[in-house]
C-alpha atoms as a PDB file:
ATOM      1  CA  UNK A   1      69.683  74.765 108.228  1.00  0.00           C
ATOM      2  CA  UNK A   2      71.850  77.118 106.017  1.00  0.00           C
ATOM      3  CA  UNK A   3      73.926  79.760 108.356  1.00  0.00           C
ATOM      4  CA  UNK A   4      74.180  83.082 107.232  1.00  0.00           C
ATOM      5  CA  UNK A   5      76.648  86.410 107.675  1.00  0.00           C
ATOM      6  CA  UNK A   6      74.655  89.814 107.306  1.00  0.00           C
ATOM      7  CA  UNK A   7      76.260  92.345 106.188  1.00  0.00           C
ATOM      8  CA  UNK A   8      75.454  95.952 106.897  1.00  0.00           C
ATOM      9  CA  UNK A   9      73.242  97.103 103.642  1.00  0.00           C
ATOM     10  CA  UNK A  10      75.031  99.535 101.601  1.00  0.00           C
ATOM     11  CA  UNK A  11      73.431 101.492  98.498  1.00  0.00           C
ATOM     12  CA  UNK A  12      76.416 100.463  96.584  1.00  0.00           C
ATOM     13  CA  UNK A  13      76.184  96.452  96.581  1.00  0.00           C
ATOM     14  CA  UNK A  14      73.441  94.566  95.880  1.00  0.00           C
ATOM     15  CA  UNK A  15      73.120  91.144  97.583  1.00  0.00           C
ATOM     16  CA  UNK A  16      74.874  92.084 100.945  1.00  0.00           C
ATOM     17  CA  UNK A  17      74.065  88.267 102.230  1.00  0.00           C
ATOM     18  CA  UNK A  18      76.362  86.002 101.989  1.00  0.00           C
ATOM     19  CA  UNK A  19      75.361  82.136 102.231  1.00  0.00           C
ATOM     20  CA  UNK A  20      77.968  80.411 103.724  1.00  0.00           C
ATOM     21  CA  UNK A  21      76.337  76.944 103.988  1.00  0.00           C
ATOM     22  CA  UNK A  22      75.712  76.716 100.405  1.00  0.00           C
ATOM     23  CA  UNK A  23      78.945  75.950  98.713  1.00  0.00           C
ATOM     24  CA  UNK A  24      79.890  72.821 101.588  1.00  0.00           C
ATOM     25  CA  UNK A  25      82.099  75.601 103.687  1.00  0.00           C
ATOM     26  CA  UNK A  26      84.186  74.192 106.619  1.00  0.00           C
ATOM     27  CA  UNK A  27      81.521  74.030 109.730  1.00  0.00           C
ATOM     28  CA  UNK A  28      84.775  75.898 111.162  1.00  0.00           C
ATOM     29  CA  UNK A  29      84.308  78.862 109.122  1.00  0.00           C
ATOM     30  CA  UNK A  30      79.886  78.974 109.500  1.00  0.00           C
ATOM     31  CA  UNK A  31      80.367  78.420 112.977  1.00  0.00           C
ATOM     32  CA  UNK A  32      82.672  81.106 113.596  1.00  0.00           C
ATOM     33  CA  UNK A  33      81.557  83.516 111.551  1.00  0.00           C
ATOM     34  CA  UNK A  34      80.983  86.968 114.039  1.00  0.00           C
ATOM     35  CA  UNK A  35      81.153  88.979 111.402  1.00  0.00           C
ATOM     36  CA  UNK A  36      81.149  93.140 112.990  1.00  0.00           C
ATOM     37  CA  UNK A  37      81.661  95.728 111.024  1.00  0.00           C
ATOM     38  CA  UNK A  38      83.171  98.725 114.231  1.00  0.00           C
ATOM     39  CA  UNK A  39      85.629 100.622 113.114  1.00  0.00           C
ATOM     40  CA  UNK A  40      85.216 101.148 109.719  1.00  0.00           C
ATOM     41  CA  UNK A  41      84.735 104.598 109.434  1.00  0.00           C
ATOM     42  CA  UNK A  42      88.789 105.403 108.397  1.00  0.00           C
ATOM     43  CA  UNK A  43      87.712 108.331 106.055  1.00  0.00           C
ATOM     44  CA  UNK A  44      91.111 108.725 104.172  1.00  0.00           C
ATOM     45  CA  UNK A  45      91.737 105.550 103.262  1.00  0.00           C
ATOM     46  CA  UNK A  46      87.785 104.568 102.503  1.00  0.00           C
ATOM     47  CA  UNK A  47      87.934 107.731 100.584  1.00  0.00           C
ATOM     48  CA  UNK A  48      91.036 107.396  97.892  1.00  0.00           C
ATOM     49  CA  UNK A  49      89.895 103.803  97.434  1.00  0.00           C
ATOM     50  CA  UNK A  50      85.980 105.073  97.040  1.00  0.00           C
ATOM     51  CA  UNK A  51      87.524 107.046  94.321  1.00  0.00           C
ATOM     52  CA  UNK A  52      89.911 104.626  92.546  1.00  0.00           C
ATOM     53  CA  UNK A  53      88.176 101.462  92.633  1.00  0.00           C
ATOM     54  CA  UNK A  54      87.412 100.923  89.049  1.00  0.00           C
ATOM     55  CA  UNK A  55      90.792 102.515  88.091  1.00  0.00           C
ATOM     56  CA  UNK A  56      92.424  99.182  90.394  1.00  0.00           C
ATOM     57  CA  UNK A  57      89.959  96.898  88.652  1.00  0.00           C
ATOM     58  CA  UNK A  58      91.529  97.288  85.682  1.00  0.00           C
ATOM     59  CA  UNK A  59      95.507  97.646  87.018  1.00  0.00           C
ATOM     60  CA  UNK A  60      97.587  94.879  85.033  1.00  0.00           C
ATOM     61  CA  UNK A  61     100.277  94.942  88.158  1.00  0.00           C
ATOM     62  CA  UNK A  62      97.884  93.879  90.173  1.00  0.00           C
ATOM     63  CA  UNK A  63      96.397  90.909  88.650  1.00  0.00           C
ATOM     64  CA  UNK A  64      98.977  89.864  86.599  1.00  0.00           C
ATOM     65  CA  UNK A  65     102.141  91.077  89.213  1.00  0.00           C
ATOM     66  CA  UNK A  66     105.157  88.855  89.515  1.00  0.00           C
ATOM     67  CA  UNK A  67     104.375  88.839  93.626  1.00  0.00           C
ATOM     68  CA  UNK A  68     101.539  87.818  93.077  1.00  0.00           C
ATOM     69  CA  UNK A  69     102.902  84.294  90.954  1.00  0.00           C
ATOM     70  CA  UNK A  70     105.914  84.507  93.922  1.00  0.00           C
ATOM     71  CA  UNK A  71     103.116  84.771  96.573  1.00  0.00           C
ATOM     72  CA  UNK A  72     101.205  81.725  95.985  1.00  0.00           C
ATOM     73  CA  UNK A  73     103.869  79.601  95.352  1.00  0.00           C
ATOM     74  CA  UNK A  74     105.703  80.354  98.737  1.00  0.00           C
ATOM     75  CA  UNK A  75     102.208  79.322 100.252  1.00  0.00           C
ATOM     76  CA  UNK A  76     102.165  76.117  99.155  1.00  0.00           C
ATOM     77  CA  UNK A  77      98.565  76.101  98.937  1.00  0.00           C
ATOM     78  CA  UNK A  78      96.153  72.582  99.716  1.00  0.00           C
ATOM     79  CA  UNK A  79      92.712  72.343  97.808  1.00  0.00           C
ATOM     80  CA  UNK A  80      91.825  71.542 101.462  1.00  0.00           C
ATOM     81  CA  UNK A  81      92.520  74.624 103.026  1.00  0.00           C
ATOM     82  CA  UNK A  82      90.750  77.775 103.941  1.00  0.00           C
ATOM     83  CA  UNK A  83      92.112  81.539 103.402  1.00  0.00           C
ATOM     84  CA  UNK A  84      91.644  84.560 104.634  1.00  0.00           C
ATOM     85  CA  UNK A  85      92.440  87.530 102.622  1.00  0.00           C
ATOM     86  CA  UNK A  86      92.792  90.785 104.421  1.00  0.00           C
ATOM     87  CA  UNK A  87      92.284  94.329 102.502  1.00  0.00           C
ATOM     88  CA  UNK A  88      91.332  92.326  99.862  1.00  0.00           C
ATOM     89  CA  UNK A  89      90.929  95.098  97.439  1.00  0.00           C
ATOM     90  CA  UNK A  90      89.347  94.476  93.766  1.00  0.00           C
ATOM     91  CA  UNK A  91      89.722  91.036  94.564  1.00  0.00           C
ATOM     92  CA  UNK A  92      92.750  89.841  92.673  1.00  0.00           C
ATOM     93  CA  UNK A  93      94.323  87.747  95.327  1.00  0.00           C
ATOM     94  CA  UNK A  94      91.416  86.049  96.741  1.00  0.00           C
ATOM     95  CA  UNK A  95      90.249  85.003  93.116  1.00  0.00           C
ATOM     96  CA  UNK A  96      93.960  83.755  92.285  1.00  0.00           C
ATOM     97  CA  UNK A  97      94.128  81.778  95.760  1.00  0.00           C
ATOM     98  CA  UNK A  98      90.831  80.079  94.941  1.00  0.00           C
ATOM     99  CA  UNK A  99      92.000  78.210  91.976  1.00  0.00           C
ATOM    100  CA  UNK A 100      94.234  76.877  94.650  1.00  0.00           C
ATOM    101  CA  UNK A 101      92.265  76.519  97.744  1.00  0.00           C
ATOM    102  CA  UNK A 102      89.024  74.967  99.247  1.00  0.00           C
ATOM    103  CA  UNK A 103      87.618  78.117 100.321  1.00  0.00           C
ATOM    104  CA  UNK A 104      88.623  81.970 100.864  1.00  0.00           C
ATOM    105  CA  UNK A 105      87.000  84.964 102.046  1.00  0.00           C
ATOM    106  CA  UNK A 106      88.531  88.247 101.692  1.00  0.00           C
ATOM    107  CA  UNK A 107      87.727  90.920 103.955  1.00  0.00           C
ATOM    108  CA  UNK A 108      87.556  94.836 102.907  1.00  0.00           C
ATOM    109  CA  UNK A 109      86.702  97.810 104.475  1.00  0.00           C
ATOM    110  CA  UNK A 110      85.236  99.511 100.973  1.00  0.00           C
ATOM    111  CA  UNK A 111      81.891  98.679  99.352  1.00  0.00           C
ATOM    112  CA  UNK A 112      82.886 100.364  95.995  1.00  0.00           C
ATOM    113  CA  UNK A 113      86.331  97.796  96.500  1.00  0.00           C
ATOM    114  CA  UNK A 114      84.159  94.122  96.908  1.00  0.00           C
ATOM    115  CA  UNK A 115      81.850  95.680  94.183  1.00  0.00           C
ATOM    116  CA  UNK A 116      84.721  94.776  92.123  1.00  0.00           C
ATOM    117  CA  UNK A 117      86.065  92.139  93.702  1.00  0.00           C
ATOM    118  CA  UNK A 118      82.615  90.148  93.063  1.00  0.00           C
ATOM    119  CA  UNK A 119      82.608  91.095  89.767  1.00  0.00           C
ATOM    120  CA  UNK A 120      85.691  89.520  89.039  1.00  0.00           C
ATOM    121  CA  UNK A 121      84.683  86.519  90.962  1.00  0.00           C
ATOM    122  CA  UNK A 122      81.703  85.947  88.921  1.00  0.00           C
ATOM    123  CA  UNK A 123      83.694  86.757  85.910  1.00  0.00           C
ATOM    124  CA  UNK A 124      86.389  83.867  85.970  1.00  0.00           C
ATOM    125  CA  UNK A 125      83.294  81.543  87.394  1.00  0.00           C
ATOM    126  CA  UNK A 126      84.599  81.126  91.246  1.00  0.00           C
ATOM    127  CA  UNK A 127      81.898  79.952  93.526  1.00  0.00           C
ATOM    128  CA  UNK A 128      84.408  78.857  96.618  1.00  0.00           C
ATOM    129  CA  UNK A 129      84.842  83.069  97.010  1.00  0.00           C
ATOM    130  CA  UNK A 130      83.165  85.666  99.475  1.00  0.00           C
ATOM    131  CA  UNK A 131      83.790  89.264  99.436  1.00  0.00           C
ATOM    132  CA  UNK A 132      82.724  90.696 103.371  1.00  0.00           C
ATOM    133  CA  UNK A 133      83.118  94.363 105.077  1.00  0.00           C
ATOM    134  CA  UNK A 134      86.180  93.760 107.885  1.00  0.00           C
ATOM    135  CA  UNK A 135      88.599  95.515 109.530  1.00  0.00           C
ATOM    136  CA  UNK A 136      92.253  94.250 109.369  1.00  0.00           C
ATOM    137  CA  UNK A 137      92.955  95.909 113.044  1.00  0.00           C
ATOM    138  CA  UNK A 138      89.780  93.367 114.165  1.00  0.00           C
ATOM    139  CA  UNK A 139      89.552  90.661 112.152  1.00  0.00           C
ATOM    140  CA  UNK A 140      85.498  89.186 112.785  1.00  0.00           C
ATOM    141  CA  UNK A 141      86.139  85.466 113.227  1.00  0.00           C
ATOM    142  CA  UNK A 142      87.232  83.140 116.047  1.00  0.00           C
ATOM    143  CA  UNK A 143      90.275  81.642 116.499  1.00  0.00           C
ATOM    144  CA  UNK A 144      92.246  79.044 114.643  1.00  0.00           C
ATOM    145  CA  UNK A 145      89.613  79.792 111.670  1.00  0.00           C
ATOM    146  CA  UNK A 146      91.860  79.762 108.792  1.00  0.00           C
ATOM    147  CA  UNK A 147      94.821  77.857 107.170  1.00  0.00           C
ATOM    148  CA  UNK A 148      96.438  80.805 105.465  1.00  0.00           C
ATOM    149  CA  UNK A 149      96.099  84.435 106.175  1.00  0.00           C
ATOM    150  CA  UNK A 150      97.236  87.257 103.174  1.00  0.00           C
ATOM    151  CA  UNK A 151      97.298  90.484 102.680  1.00  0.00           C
ATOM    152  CA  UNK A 152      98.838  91.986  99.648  1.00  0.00           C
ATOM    153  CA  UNK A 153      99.775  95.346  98.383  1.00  0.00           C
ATOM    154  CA  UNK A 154      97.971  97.021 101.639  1.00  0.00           C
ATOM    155  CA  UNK A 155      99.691  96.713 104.677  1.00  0.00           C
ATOM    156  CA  UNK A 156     101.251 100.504 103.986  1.00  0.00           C
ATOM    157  CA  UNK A 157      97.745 101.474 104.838  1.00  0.00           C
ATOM    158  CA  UNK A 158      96.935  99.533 108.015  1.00  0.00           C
ATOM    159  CA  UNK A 159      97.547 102.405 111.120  1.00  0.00           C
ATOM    160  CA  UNK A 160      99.046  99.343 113.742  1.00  0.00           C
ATOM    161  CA  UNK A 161     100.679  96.366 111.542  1.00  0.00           C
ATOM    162  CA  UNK A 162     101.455  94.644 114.762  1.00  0.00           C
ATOM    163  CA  UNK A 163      98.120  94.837 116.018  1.00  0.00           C
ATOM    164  CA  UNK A 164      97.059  93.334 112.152  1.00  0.00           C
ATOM    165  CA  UNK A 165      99.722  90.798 112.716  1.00  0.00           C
ATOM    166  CA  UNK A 166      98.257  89.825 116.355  1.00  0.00           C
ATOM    167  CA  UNK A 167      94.885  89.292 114.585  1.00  0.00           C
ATOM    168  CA  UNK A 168      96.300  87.069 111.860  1.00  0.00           C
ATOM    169  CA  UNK A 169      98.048  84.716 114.302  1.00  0.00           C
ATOM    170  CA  UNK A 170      94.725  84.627 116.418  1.00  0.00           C
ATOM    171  CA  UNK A 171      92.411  83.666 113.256  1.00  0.00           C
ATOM    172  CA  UNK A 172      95.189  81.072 111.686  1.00  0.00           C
ATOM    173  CA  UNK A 173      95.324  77.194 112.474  1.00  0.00           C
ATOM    174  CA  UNK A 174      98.319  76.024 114.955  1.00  0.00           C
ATOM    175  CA  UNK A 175     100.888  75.803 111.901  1.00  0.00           C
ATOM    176  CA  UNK A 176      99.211  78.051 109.606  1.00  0.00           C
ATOM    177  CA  UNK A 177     100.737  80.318 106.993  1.00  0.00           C
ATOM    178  CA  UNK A 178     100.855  83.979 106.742  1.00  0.00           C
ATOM    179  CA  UNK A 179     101.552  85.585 103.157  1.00  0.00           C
ATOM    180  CA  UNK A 180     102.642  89.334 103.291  1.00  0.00           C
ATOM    181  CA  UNK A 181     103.202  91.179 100.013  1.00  0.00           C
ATOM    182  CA  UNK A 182     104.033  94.774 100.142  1.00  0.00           C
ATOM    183  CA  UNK A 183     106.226  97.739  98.956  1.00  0.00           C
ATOM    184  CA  UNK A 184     109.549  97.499 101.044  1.00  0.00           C
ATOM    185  CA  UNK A 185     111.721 100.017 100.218  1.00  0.00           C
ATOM    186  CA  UNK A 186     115.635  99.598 101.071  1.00  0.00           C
ATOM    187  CA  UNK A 187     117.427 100.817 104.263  1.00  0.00           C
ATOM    188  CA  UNK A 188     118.554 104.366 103.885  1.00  0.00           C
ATOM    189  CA  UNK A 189     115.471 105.227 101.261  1.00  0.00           C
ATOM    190  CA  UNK A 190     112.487 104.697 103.649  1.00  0.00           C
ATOM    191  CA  UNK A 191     111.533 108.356 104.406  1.00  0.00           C
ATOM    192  CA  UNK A 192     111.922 109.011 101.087  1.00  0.00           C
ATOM    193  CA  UNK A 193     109.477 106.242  99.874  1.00  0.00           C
ATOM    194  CA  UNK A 194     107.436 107.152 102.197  1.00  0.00           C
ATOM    195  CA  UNK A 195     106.868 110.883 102.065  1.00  0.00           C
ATOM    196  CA  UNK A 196     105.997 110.592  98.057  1.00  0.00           C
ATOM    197  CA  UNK A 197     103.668 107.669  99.017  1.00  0.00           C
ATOM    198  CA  UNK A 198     102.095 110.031 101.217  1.00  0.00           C
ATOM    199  CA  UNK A 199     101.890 112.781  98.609  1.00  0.00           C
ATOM    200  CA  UNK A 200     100.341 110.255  96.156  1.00  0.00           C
ATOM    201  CA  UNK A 201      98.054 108.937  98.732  1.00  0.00           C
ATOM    202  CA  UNK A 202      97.155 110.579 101.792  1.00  0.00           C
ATOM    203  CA  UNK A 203      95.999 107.124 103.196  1.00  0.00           C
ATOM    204  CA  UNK A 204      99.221 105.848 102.885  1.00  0.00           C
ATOM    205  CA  UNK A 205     100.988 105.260 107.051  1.00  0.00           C
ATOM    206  CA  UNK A 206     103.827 103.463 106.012  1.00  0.00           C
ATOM    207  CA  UNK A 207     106.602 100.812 104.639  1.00  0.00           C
ATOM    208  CA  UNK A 208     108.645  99.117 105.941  1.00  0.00           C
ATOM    209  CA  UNK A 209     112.297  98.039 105.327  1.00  0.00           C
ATOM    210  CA  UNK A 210     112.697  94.056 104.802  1.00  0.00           C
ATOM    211  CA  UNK A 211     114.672  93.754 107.682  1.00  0.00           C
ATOM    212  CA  UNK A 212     111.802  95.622 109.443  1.00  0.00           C
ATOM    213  CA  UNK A 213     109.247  93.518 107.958  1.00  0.00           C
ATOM    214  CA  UNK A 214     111.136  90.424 109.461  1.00  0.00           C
ATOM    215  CA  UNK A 215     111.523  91.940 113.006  1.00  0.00           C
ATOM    216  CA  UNK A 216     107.804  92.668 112.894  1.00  0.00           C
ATOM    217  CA  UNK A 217     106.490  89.088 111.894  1.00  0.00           C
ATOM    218  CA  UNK A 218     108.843  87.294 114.359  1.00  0.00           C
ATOM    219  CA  UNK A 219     108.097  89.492 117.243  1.00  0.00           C
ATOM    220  CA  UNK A 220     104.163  89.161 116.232  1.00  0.00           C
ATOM    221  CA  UNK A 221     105.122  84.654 117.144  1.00  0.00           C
ATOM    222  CA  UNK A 222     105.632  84.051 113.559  1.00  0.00           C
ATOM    223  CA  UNK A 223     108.322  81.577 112.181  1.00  0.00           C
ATOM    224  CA  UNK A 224     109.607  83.149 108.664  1.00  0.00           C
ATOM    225  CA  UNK A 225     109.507  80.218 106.389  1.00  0.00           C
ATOM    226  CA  UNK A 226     111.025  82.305 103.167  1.00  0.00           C
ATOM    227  CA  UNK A 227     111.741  85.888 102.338  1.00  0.00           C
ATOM    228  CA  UNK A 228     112.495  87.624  99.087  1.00  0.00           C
ATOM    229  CA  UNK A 229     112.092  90.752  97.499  1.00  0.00           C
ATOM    230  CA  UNK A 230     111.319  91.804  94.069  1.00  0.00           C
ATOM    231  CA  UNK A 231     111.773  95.073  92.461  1.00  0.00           C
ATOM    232  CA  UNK A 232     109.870  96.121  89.405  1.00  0.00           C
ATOM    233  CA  UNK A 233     111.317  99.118  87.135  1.00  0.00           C
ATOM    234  CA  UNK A 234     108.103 101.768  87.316  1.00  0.00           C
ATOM    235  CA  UNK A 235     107.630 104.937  85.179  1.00  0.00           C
ATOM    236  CA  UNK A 236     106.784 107.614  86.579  1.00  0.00           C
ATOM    237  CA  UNK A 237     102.902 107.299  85.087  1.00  0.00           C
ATOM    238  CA  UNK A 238     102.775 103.831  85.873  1.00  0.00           C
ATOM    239  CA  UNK A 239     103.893 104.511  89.505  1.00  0.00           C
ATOM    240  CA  UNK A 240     101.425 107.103  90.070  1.00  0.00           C
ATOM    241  CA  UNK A 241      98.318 105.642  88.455  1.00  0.00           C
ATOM    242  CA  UNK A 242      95.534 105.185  89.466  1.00  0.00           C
ATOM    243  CA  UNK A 243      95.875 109.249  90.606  1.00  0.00           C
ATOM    244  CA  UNK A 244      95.403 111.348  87.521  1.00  0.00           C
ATOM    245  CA  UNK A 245      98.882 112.843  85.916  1.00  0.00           C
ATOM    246  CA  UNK A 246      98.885 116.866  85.820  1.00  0.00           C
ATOM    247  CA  UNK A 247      97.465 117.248  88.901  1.00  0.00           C
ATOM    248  CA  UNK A 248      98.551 118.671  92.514  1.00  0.00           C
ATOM    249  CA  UNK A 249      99.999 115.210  93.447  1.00  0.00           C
ATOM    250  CA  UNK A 250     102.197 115.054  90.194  1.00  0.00           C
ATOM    251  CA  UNK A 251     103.681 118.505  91.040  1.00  0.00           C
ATOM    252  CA  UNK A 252     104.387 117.900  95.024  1.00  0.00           C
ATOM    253  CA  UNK A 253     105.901 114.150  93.939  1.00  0.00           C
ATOM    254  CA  UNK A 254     108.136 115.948  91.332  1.00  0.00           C
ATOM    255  CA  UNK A 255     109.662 118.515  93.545  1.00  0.00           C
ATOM    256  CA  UNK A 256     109.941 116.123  95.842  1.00  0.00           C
ATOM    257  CA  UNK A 257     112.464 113.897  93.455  1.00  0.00           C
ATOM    258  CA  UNK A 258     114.101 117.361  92.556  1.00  0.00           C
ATOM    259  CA  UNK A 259     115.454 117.756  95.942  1.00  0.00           C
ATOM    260  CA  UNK A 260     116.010 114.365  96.957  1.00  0.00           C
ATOM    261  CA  UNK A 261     119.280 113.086  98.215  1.00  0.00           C
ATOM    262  CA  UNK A 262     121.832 111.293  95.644  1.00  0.00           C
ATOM    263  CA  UNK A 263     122.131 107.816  97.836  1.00  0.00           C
ATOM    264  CA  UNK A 264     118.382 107.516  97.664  1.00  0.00           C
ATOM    265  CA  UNK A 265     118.467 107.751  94.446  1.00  0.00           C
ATOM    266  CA  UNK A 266     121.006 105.589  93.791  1.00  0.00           C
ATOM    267  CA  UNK A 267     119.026 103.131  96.489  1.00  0.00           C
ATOM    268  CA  UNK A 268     115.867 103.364  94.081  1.00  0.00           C
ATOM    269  CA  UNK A 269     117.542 103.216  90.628  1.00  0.00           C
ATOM    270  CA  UNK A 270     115.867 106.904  89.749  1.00  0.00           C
ATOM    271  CA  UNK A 271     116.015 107.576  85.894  1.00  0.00           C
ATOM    272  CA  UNK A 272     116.227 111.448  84.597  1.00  0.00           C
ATOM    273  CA  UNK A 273     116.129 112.824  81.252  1.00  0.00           C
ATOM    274  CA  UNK A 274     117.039 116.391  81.439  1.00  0.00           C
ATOM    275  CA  UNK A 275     116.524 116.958  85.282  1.00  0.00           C
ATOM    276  CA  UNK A 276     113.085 115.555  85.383  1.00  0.00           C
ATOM    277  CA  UNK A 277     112.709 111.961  86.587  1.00  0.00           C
ATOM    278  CA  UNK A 278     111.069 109.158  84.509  1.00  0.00           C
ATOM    279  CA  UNK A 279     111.106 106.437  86.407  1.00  0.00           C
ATOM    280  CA  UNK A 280     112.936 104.295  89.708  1.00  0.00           C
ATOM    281  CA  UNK A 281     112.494 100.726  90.922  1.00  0.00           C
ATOM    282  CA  UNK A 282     109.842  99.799  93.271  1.00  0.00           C
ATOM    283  CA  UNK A 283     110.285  97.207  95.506  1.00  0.00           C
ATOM    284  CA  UNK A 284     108.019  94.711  97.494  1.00  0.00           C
ATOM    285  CA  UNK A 285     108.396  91.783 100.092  1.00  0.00           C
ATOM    286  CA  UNK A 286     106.812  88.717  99.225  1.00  0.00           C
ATOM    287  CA  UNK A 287     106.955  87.210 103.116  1.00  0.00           C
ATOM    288  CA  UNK A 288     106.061  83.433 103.918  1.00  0.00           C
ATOM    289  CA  UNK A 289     105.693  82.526 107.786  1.00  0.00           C
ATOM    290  CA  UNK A 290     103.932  80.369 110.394  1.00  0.00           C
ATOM    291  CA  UNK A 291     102.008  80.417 113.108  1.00  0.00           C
ATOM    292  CA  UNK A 292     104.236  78.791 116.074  1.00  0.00           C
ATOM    293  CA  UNK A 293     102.313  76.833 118.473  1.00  0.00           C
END
């Protein structure tokens, strides 16, 4: 008998059933699959990515991102193992992890989002993937269901990263990994990060500091197995996509960097021509740790 996960329909993807007995999944991962979809109705941040799902489709940082190489190799992922993959997005991650691993599901709260994400799944030929509506603040399967848990590039959006982080040591395997990738801006320049984030993207919450980010994991019952961060020289376009340039968020972003203070932006490595600013670094944890017994 094949077990199944239904998914809620939605006008915007197609086969909402996902087969999970099909492709020889872990009994582990059929027979805990509880699969809810409460608490998904987050307009602000269902909203921006509604809007800019195609535009992340097609973002070169985000499939291609030096993190994302740092990411998987700090895993040390088994062709045995399972993954989770939290705010998985247009997919990028999951996809990448399943060249690795046995099996991964990643988990979104946006349709238009796993629209993509299965697109690019069917694109590079990856059967061991499943895109499925979830909530990082309640993740829908059991305990001890997965080997690794990730979430990259989102965790700025979730509104309680401890409660996220309580959720990931619940669903991971005594020992199990956790793989955190996400903007970390340097002590001294977080409200600054922060508050343009915020004018970019109204979804944005926030980021943390690295030392934060380790605080955070090993409060959460997590032993940090490596920590590093990278930063990655942005223009000011580049930064800002996929939000149109010339618009309301451009303007409030640019008087923001007009008035900001000179440590900050000595702390993010701003770049002016003539008063107006080009460019700074932007920086991002790539976080390794496991789940202590």
């Amino acid at each position: 008998m094949r077990s199944l996960v239904q998914i809620r329909p939605t006008p915007f993807i197609l086969d909402r059933t996902y087969d999970l007995g099909s492709a020889g999944w872990p009994k582990r991962i059929i027979q805990h699959a509880v699969h809810t979809v409460a608490g998904l109705g987050r307009g602000s941040v269902r909203r921006f990515f509604a809007e800019h799902a195609q535009g992340y489709s097609k973002s070169t940082s985000h499939a291609q991102g030096a993190d994302l190489k740092a990411l998987i190799r700090d895993l040390k992922p088994k062709k045995s193992e399972v993954a989770l993959d939290v705010a998985t997005g247009t997919g990028f991650t999951a996809v990448a992890l399943a060249g690795r691993l046995g099996h991964v599901i990643g988990i979104d709260m946006t349709d238009e989002m796993l629209v993509q994400a299965g697109r690019l799944a069917r694109e590079q030929g990856r059967t061991n993937v499943r895109f499925e509506l979830g909530d990082a603040m309640k993740i829908g399967y059991l305990d001890s269901s997965f080997d690794i848990v990730t979430s990259r590039r989102a965790t700025h959006h979730f509104e309680d990263v401890p409660r996220f982080l309580r959720e990931s040591k619940r669903v991971l395997r005594p020992g199990g990994r956790l793989g955190i990738v996400d903007m970390s801006p340097p002590e001294g320049a977080e409200a600054f990060s922060n508050r343009i984030e915020r004018l970019r993207d109204g979804s944005h919450v926030r980021a943390f500091a690295p030392a934060d980010w380790k605080s955070l994991v090993s409060e959460a019952g997590f032993h940090i197995l490596s920590s590093n961060v990278l930063g990655e020289p942005v223009t000011f376009e580049k930064w800002l996509y996929p939000v149109e340039t010339d618009g309301r968020e451009e303007e409030a972003i640019r008087r923001a960097w007009g008035s900001a203070r000179p440590k900050v932006k000595r702390l993010l490595g701003a770049r002016f021509e003539k008063g107006v600013v080009k460019g700074w670094t932007k920086f991002r944890i790539i976080l390794v740790a496991a789940k202590t017994p």
